[in-house]
N, C-alpha and C. Protein backbone atom coordinates (compact mmCIF):
# COMPACT_ATOMS: atom_id res chain seq x y z
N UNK A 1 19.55 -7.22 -17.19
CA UNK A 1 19.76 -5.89 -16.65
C UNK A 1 20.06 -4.91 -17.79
N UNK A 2 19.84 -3.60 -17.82
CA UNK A 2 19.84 -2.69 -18.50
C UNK A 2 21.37 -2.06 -18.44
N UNK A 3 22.15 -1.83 -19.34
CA UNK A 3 23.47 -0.99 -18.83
C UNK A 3 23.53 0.11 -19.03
N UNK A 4 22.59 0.72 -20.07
CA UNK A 4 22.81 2.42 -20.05
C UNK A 4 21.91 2.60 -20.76
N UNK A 5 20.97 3.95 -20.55
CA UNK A 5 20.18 4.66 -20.93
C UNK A 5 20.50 5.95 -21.71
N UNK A 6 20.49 6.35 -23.25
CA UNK A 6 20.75 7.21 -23.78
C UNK A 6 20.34 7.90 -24.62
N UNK A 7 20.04 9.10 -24.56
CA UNK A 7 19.34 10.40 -25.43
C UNK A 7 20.21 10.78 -26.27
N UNK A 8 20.08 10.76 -27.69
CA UNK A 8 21.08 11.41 -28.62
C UNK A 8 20.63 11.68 -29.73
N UNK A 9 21.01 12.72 -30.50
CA UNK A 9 20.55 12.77 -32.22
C UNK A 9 21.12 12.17 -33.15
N UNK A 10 19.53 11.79 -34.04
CA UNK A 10 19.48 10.83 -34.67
C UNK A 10 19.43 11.47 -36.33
N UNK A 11 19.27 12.52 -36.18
CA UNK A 11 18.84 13.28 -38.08
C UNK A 11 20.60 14.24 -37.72
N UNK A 12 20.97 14.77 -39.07
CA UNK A 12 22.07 16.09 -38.77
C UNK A 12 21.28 16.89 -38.10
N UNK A 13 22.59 17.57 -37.72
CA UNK A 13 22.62 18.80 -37.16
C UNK A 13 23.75 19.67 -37.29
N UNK A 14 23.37 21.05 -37.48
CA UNK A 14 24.26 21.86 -38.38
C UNK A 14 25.41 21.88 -38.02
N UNK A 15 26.15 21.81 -36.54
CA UNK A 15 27.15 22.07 -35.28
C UNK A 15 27.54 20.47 -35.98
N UNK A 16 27.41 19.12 -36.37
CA UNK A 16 28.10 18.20 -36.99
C UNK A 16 28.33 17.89 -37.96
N UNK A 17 28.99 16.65 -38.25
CA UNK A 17 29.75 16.59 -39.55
C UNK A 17 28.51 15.20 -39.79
N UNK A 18 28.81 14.92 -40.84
CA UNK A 18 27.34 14.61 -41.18
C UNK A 18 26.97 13.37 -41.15
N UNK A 19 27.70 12.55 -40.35
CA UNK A 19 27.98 10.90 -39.68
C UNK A 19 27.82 11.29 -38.12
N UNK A 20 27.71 12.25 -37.65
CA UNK A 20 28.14 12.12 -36.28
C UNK A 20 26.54 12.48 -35.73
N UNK A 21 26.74 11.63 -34.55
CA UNK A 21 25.12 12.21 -33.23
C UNK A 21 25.75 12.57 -32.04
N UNK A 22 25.20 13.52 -31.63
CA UNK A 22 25.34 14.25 -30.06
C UNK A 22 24.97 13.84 -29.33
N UNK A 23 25.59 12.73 -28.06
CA UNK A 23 24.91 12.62 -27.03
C UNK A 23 24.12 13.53 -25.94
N UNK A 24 22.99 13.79 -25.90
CA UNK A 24 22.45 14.74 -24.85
C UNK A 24 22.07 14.22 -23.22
N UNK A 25 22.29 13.29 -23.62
CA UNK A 25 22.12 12.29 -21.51
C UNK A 25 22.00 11.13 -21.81
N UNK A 26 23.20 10.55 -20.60
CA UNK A 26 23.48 9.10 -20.64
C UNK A 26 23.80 8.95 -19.57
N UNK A 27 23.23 7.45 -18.95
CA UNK A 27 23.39 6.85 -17.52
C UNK A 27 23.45 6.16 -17.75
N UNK A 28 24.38 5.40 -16.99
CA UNK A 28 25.20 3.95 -16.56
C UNK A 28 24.35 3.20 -15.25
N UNK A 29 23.96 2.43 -15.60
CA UNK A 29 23.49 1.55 -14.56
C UNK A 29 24.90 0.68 -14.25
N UNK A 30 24.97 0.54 -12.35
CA UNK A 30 26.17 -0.14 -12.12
C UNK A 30 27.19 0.58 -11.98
N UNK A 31 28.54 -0.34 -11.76
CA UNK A 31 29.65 0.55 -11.73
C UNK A 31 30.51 0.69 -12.46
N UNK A 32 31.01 1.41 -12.96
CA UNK A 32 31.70 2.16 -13.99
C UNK A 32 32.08 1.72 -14.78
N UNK A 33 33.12 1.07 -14.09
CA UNK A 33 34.68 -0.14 -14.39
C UNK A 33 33.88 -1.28 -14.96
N UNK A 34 33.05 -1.75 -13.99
CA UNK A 34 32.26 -3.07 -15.22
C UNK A 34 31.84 -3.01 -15.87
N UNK A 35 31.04 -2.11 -16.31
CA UNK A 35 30.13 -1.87 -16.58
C UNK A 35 31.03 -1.37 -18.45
N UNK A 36 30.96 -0.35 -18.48
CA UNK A 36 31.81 0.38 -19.54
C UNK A 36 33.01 0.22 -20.00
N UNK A 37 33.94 0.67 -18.55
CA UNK A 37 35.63 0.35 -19.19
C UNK A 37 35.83 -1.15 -18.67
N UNK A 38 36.99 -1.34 -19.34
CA UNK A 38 37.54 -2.68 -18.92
C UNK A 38 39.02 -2.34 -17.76
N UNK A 39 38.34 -3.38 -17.03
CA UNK A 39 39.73 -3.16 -15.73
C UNK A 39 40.72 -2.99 -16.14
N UNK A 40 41.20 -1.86 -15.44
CA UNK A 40 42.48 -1.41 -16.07
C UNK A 40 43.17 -0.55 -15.01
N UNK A 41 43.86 -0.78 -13.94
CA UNK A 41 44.44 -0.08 -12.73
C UNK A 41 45.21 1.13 -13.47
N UNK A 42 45.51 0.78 -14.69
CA UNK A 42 46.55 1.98 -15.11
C UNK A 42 45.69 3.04 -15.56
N UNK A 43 44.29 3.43 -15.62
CA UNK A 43 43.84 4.47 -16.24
C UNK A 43 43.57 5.16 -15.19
N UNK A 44 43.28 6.52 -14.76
CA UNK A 44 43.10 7.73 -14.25
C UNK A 44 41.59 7.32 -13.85
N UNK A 45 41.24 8.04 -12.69
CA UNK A 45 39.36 8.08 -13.45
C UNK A 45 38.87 9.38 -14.26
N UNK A 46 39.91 10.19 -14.58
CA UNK A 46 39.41 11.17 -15.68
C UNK A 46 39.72 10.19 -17.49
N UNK A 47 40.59 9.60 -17.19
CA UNK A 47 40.55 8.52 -18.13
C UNK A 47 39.60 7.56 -18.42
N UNK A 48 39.04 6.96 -17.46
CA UNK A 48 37.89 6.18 -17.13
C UNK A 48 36.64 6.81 -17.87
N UNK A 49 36.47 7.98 -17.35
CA UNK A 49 35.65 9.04 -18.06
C UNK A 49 35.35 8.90 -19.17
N UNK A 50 36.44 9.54 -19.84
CA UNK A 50 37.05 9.86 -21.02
C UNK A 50 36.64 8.40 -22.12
N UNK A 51 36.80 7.11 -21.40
CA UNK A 51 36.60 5.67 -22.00
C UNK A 51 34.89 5.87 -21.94
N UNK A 52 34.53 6.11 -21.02
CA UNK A 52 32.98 5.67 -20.72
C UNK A 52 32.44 6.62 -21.67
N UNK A 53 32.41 7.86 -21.94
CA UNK A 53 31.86 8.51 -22.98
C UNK A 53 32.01 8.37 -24.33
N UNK A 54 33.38 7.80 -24.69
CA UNK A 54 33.74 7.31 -26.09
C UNK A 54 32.45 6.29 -26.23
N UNK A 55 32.90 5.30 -25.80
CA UNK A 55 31.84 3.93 -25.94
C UNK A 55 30.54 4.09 -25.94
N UNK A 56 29.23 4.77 -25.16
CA UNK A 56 28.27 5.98 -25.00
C UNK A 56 28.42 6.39 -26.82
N UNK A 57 29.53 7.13 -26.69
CA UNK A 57 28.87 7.72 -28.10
C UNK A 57 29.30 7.03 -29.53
N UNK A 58 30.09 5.68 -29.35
CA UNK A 58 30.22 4.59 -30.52
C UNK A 58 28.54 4.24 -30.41
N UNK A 59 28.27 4.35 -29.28
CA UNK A 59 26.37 3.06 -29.35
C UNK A 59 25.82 4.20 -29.93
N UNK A 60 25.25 5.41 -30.00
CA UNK A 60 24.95 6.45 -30.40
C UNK A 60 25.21 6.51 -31.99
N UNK A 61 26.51 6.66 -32.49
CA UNK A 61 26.88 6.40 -33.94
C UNK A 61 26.07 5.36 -34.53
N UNK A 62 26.12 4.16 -33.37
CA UNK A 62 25.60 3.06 -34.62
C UNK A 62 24.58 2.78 -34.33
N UNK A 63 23.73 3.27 -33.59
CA UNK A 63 21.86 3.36 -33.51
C UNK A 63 21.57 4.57 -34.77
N UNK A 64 22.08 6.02 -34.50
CA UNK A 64 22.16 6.57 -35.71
C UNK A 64 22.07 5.86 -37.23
N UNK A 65 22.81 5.39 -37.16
CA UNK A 65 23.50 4.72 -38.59
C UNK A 65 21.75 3.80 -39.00
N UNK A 66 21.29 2.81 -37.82
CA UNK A 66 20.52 2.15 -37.99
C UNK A 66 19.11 2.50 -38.54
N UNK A 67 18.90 4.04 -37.46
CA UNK A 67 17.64 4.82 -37.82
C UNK A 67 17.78 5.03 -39.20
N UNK A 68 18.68 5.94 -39.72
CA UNK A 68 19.00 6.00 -41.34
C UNK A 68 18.36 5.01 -41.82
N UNK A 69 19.08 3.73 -42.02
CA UNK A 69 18.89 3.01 -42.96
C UNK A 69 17.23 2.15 -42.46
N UNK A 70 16.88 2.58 -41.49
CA UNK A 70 15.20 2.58 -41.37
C UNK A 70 14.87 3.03 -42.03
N UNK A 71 14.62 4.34 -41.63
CA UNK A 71 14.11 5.84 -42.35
C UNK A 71 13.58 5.30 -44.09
N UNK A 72 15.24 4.91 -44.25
CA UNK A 72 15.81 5.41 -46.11
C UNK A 72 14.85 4.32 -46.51
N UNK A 73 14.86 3.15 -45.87
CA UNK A 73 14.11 1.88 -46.38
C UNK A 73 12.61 2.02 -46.50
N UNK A 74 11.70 2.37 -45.45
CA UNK A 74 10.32 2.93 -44.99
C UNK A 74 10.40 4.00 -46.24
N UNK A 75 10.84 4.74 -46.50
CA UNK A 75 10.61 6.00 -47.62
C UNK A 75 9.66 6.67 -47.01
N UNK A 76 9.49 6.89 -45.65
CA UNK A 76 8.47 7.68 -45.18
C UNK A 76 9.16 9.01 -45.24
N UNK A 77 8.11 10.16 -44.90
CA UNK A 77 8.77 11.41 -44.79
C UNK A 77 8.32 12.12 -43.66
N UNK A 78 9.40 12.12 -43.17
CA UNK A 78 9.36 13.19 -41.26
C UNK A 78 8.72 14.32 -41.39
N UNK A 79 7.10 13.82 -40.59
CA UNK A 79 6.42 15.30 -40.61
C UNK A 79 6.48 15.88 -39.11
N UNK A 80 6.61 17.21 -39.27
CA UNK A 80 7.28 18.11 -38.36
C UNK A 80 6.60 18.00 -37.43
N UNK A 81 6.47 17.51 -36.03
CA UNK A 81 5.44 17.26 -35.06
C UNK A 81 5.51 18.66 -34.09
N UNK A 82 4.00 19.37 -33.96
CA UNK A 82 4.18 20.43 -33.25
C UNK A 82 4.50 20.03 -31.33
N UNK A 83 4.34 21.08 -30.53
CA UNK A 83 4.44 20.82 -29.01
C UNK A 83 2.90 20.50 -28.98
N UNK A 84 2.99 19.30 -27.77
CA UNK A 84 1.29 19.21 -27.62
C UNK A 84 0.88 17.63 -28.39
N UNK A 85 1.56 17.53 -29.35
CA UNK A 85 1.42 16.28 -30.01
C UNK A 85 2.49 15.18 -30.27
N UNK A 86 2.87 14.77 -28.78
CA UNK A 86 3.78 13.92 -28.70
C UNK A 86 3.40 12.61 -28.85
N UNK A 87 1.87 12.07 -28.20
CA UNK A 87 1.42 11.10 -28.74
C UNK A 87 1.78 10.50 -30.13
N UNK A 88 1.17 11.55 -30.75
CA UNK A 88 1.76 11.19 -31.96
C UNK A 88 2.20 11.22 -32.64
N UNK A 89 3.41 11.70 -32.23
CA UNK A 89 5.31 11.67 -32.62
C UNK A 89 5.44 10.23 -32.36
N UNK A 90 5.02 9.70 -30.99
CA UNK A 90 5.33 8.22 -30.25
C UNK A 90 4.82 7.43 -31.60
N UNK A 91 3.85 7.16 -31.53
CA UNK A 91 3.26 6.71 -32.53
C UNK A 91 3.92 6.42 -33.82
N UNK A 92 4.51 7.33 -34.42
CA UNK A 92 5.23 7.36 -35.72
C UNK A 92 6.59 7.15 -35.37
N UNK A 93 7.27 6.99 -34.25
CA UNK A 93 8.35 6.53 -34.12
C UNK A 93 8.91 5.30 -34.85
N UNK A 94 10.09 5.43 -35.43
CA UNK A 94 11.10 4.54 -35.84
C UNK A 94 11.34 3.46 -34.14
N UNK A 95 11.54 2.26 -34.88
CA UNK A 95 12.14 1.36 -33.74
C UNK A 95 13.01 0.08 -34.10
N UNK A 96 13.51 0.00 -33.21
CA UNK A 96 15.00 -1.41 -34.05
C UNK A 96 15.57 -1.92 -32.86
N UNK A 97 16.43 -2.61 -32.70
CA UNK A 97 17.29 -3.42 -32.29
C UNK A 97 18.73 -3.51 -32.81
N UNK A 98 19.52 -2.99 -32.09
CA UNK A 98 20.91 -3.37 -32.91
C UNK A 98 21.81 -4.21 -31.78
N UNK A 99 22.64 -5.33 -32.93
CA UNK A 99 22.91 -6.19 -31.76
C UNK A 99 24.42 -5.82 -31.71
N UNK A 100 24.99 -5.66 -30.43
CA UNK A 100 26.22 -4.64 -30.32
C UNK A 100 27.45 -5.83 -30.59
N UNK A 101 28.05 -6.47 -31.11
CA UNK A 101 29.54 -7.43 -30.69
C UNK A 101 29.96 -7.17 -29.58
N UNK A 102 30.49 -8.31 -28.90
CA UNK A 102 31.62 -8.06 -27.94
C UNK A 102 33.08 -7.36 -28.52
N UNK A 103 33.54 -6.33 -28.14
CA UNK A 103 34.36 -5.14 -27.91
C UNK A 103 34.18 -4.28 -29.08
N UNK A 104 32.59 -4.39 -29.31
CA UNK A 104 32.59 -3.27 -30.40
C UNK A 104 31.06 -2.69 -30.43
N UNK A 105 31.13 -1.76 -28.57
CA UNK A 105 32.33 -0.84 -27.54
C UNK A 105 32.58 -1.82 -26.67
N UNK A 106 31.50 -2.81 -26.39
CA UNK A 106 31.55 -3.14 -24.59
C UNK A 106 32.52 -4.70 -24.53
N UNK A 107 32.45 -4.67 -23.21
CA UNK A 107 33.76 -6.37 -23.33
C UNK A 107 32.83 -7.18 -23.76
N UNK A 108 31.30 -7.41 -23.65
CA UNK A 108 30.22 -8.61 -23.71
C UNK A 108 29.74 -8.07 -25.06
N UNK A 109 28.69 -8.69 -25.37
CA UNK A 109 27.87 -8.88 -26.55
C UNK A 109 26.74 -8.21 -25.76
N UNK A 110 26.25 -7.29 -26.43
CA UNK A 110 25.03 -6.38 -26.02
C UNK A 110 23.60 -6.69 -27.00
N UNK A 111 22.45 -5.52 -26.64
CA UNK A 111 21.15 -5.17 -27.78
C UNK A 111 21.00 -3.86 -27.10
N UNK A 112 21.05 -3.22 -27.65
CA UNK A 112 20.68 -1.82 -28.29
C UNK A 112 19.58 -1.49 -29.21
N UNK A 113 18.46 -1.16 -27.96
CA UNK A 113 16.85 -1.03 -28.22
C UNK A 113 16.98 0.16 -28.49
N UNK A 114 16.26 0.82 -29.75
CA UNK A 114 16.06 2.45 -29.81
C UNK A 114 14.76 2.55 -30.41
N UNK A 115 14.40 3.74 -30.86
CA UNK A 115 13.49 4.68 -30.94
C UNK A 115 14.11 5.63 -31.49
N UNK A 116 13.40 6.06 -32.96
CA UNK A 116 13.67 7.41 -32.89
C UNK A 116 12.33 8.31 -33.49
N UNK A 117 12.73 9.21 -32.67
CA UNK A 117 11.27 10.19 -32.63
C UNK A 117 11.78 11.60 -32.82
N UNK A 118 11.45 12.08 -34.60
CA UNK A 118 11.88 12.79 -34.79
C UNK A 118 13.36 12.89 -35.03
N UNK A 119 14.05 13.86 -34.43
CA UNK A 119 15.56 14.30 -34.16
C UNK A 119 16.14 13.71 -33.62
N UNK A 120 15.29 12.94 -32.51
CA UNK A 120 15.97 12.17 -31.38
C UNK A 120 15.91 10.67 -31.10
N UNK A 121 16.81 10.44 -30.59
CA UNK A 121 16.76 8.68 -30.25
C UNK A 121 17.18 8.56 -29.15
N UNK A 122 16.26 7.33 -29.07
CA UNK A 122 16.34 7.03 -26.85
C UNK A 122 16.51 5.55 -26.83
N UNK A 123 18.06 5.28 -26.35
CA UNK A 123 18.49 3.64 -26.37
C UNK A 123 18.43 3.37 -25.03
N UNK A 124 18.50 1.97 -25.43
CA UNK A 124 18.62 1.54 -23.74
C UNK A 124 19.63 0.14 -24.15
N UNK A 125 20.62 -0.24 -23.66
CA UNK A 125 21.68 -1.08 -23.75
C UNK A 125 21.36 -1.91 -23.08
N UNK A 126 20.84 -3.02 -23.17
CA UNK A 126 20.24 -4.10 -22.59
C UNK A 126 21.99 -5.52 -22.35
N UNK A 127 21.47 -6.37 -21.36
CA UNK A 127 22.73 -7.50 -21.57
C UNK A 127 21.90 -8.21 -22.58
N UNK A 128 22.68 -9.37 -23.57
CA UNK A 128 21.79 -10.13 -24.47
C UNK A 128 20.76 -10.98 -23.93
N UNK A 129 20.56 -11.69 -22.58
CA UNK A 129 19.76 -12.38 -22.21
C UNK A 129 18.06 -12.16 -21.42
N UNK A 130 17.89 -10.40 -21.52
CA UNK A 130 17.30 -9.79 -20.98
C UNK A 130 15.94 -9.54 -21.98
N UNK A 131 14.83 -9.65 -20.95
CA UNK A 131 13.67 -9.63 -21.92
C UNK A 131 13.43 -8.79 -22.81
N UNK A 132 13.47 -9.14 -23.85
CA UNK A 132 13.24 -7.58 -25.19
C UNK A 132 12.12 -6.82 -25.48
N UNK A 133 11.18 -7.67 -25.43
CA UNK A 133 9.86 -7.36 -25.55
C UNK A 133 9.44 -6.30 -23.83
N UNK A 134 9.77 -6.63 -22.43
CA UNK A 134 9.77 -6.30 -21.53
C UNK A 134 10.66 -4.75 -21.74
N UNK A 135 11.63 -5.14 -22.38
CA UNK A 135 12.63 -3.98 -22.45
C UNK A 135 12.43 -2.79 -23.39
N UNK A 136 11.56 -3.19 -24.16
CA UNK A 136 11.03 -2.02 -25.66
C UNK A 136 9.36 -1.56 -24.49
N UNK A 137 8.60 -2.26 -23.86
CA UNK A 137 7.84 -1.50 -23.16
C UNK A 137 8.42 -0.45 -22.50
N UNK A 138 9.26 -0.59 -21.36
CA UNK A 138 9.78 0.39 -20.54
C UNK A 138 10.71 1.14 -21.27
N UNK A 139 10.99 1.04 -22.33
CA UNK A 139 11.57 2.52 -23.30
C UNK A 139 10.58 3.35 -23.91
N UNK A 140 9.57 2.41 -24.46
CA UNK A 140 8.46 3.26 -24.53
C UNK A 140 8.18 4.41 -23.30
N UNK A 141 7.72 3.56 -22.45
CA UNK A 141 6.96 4.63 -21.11
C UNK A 141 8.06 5.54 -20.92
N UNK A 142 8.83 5.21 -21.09
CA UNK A 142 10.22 6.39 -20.34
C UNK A 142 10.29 7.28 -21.92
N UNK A 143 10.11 6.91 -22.84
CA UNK A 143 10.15 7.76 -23.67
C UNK A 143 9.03 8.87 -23.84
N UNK A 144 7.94 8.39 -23.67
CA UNK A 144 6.49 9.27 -23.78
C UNK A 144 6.62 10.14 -22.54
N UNK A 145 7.35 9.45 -21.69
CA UNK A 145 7.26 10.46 -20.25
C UNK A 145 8.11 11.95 -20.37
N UNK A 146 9.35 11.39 -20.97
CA UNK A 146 10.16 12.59 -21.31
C UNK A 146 9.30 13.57 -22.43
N UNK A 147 9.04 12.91 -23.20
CA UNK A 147 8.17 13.51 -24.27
C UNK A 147 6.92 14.88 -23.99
N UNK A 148 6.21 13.64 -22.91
CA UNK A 148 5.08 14.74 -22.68
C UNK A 148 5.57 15.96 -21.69
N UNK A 149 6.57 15.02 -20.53
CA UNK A 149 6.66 15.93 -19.47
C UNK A 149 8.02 17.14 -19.97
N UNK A 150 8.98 16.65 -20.65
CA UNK A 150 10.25 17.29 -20.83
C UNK A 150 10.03 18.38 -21.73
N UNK A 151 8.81 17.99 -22.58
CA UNK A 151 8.52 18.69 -23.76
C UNK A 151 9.74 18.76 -24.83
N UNK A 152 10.97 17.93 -25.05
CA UNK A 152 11.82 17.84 -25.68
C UNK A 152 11.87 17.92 -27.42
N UNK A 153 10.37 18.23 -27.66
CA UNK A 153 10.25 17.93 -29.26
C UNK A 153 10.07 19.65 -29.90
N UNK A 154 10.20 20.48 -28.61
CA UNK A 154 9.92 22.20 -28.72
C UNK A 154 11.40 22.63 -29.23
N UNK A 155 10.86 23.76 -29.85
CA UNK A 155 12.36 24.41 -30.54
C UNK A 155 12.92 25.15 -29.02
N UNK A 156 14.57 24.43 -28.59
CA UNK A 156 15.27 25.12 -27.69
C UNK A 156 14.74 24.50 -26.88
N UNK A 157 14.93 23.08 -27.34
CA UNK A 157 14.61 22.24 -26.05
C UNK A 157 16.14 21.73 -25.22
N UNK A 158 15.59 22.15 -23.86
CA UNK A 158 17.00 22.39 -22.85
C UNK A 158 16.91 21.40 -22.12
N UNK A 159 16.89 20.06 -23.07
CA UNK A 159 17.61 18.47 -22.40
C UNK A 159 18.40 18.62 -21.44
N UNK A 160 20.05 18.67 -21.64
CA UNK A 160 21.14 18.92 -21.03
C UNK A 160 20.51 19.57 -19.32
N UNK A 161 19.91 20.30 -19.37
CA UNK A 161 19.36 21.11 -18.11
C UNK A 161 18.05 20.35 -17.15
N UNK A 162 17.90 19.15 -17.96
CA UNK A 162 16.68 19.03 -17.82
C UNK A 162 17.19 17.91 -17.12
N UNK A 163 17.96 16.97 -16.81
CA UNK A 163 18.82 15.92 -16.56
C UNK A 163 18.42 15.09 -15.23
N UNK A 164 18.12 16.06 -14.32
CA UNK A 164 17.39 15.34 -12.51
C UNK A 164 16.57 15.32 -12.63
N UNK A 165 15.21 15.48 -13.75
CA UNK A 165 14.01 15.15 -13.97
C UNK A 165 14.18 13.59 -14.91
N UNK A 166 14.87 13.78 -15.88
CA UNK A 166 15.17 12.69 -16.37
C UNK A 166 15.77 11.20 -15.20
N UNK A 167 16.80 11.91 -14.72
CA UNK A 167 17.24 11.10 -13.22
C UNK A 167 15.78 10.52 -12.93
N UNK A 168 15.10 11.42 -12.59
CA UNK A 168 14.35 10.95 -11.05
C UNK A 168 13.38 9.83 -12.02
N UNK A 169 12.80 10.09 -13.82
CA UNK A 169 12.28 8.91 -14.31
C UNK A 169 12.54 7.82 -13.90
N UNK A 170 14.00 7.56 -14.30
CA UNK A 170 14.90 6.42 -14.63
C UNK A 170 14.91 5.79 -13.71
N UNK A 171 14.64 6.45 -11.89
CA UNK A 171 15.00 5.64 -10.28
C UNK A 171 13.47 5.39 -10.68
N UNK A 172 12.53 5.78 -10.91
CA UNK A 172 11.38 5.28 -10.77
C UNK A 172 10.65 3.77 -11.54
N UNK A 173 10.92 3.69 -13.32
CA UNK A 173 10.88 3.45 -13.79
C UNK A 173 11.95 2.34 -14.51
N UNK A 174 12.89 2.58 -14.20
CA UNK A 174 14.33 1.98 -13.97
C UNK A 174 15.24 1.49 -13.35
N UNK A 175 14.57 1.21 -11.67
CA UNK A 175 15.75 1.34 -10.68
C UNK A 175 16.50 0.46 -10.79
N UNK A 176 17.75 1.45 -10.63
CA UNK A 176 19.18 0.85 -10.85
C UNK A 176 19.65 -0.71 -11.64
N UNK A 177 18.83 -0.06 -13.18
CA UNK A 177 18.88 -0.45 -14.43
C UNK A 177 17.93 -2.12 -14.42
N UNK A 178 17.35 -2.44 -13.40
CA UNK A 178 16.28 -3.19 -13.58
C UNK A 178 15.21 -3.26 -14.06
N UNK A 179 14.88 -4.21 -15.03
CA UNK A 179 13.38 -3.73 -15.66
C UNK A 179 12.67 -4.27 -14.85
N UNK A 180 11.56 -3.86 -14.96
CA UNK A 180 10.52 -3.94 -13.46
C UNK A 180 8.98 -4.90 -14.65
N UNK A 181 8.33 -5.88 -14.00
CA UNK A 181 7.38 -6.34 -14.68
C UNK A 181 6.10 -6.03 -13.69
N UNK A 182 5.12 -5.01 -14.25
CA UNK A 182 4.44 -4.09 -13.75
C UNK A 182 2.69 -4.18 -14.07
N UNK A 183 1.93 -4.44 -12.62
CA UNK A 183 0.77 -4.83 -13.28
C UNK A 183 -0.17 -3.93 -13.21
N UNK A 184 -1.36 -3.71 -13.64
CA UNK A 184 -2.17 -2.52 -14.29
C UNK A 184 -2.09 -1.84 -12.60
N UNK A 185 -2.83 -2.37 -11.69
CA UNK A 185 -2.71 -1.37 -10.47
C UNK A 185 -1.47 -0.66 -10.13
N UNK A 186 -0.16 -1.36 -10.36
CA UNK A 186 0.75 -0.31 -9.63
C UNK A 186 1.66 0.29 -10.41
N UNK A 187 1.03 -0.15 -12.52
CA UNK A 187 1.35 1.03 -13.32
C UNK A 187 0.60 2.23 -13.08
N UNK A 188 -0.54 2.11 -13.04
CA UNK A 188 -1.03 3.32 -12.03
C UNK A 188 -0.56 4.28 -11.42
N UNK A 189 -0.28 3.76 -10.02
CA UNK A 189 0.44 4.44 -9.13
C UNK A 189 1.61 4.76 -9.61
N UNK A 190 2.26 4.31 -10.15
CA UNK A 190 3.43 4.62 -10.90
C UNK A 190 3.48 5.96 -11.72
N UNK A 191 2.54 5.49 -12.38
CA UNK A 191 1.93 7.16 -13.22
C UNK A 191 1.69 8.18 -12.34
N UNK A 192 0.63 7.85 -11.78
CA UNK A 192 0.59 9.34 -10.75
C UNK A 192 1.63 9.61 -10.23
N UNK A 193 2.76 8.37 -9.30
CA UNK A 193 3.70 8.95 -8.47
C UNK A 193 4.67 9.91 -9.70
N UNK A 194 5.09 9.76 -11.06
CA UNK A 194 5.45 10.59 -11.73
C UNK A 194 5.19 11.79 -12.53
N UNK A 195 3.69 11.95 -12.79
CA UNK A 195 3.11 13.06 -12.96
C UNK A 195 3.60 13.81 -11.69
N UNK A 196 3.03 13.58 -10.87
CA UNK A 196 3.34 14.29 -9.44
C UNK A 196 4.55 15.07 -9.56
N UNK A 197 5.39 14.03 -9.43
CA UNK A 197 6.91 14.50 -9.42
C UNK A 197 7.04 15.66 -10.52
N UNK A 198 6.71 15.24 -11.88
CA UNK A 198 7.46 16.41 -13.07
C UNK A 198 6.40 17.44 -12.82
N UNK A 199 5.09 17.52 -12.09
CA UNK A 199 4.37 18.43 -12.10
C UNK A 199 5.15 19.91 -10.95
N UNK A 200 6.11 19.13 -10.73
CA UNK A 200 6.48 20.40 -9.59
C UNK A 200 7.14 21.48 -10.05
């Protein structure tokens, strides 16, 4: 099963200090308490909160950290991809695996699949026993989808706002953090049923 899905920056940005990434959207597959915090009757659920976003943005730090030392290693150099050519942004994407420790955020031992494309990186927090290869497809598709449909690679791109389109991917493509093993006919339909949708 998948435990969380997350959009965040992966290069600086002027508004941070120069270790840090901005989470821009993150979903929790599951419920809260298991999922993220550890049982704990004594915390608030604005506390709960408060836990679930820390941890969110420790996985964020250290996918960051990872792209870097991609990047630095590859010696490639980030060419500026216009709107219109997300293909092949996808294409030139950075990709990794980072394998998370148990409580360093979550109580279990995680993998932390990313991508980074461009500015941005799109994880998906997998449990360790979950297909990887299955699990880097469906980050792909969910990534190209945001890509083409969100247009997220445009200057004043309004992610944050953009969030129930992203939602409605994730129930499609994701439901309720299951990876789905999908055969050419009803990737298909799948496609259309989501063109459809972001076309509105």
């Amino acid at each position: 099963m998948v435990r969380c899905f997350l959009i965040h920056t992966v290069c600086p940005v002027s508004a941070l200090s120069p270790g840090e990434s901005r989470v821009l959207y993150s979903r929790v597959f599951g419920p809260d308490e298991g999922v993220l915090c550890d049982q704990d009757p004594e915390l608030s659920p604005e506390e709960r909160r408060l836990l679930q976003k820390e941890k969110v943005a420790v996985v964020a730090r250290q996918v960051r950290s990872a792209v870097s030392l991609s990047r630095e290693a590859s010696d490639r150099q980030l060419v500026e991809v216009m709107p219109g050519d997300e293909a092949l942004a996808l294409q030139e994407a950075d990709s990794g695996v980072v394998r998370l420790r148990a409580r360093d955020p979550f109580s279990e031992e995680m993998s932390a699949l990313w991508l980074g494309v461009q500015s941005l990186g799109f994880t998906l927090v997998c449990e360790p026993h979950e297909n990887l290869l299955l699990a880097e497809g469906t980050l792909r598709n969910l990534t190209r989808h945001c890509l083409e449909h969100l247009h997220m690679l445009g200057q004043g791109s309004e992610v944050l706002l953009r969030s129930n389109r992203i939602d409605a991917l994730l129930s499609r493509l994701l439901p309720h953090g299951q990876l789905l093993f999908l055969n050419h006919r009803f990737a298909q339909s799948l496609e259309k049923e989501v063109a459809a949708y972001m076309a509105k």
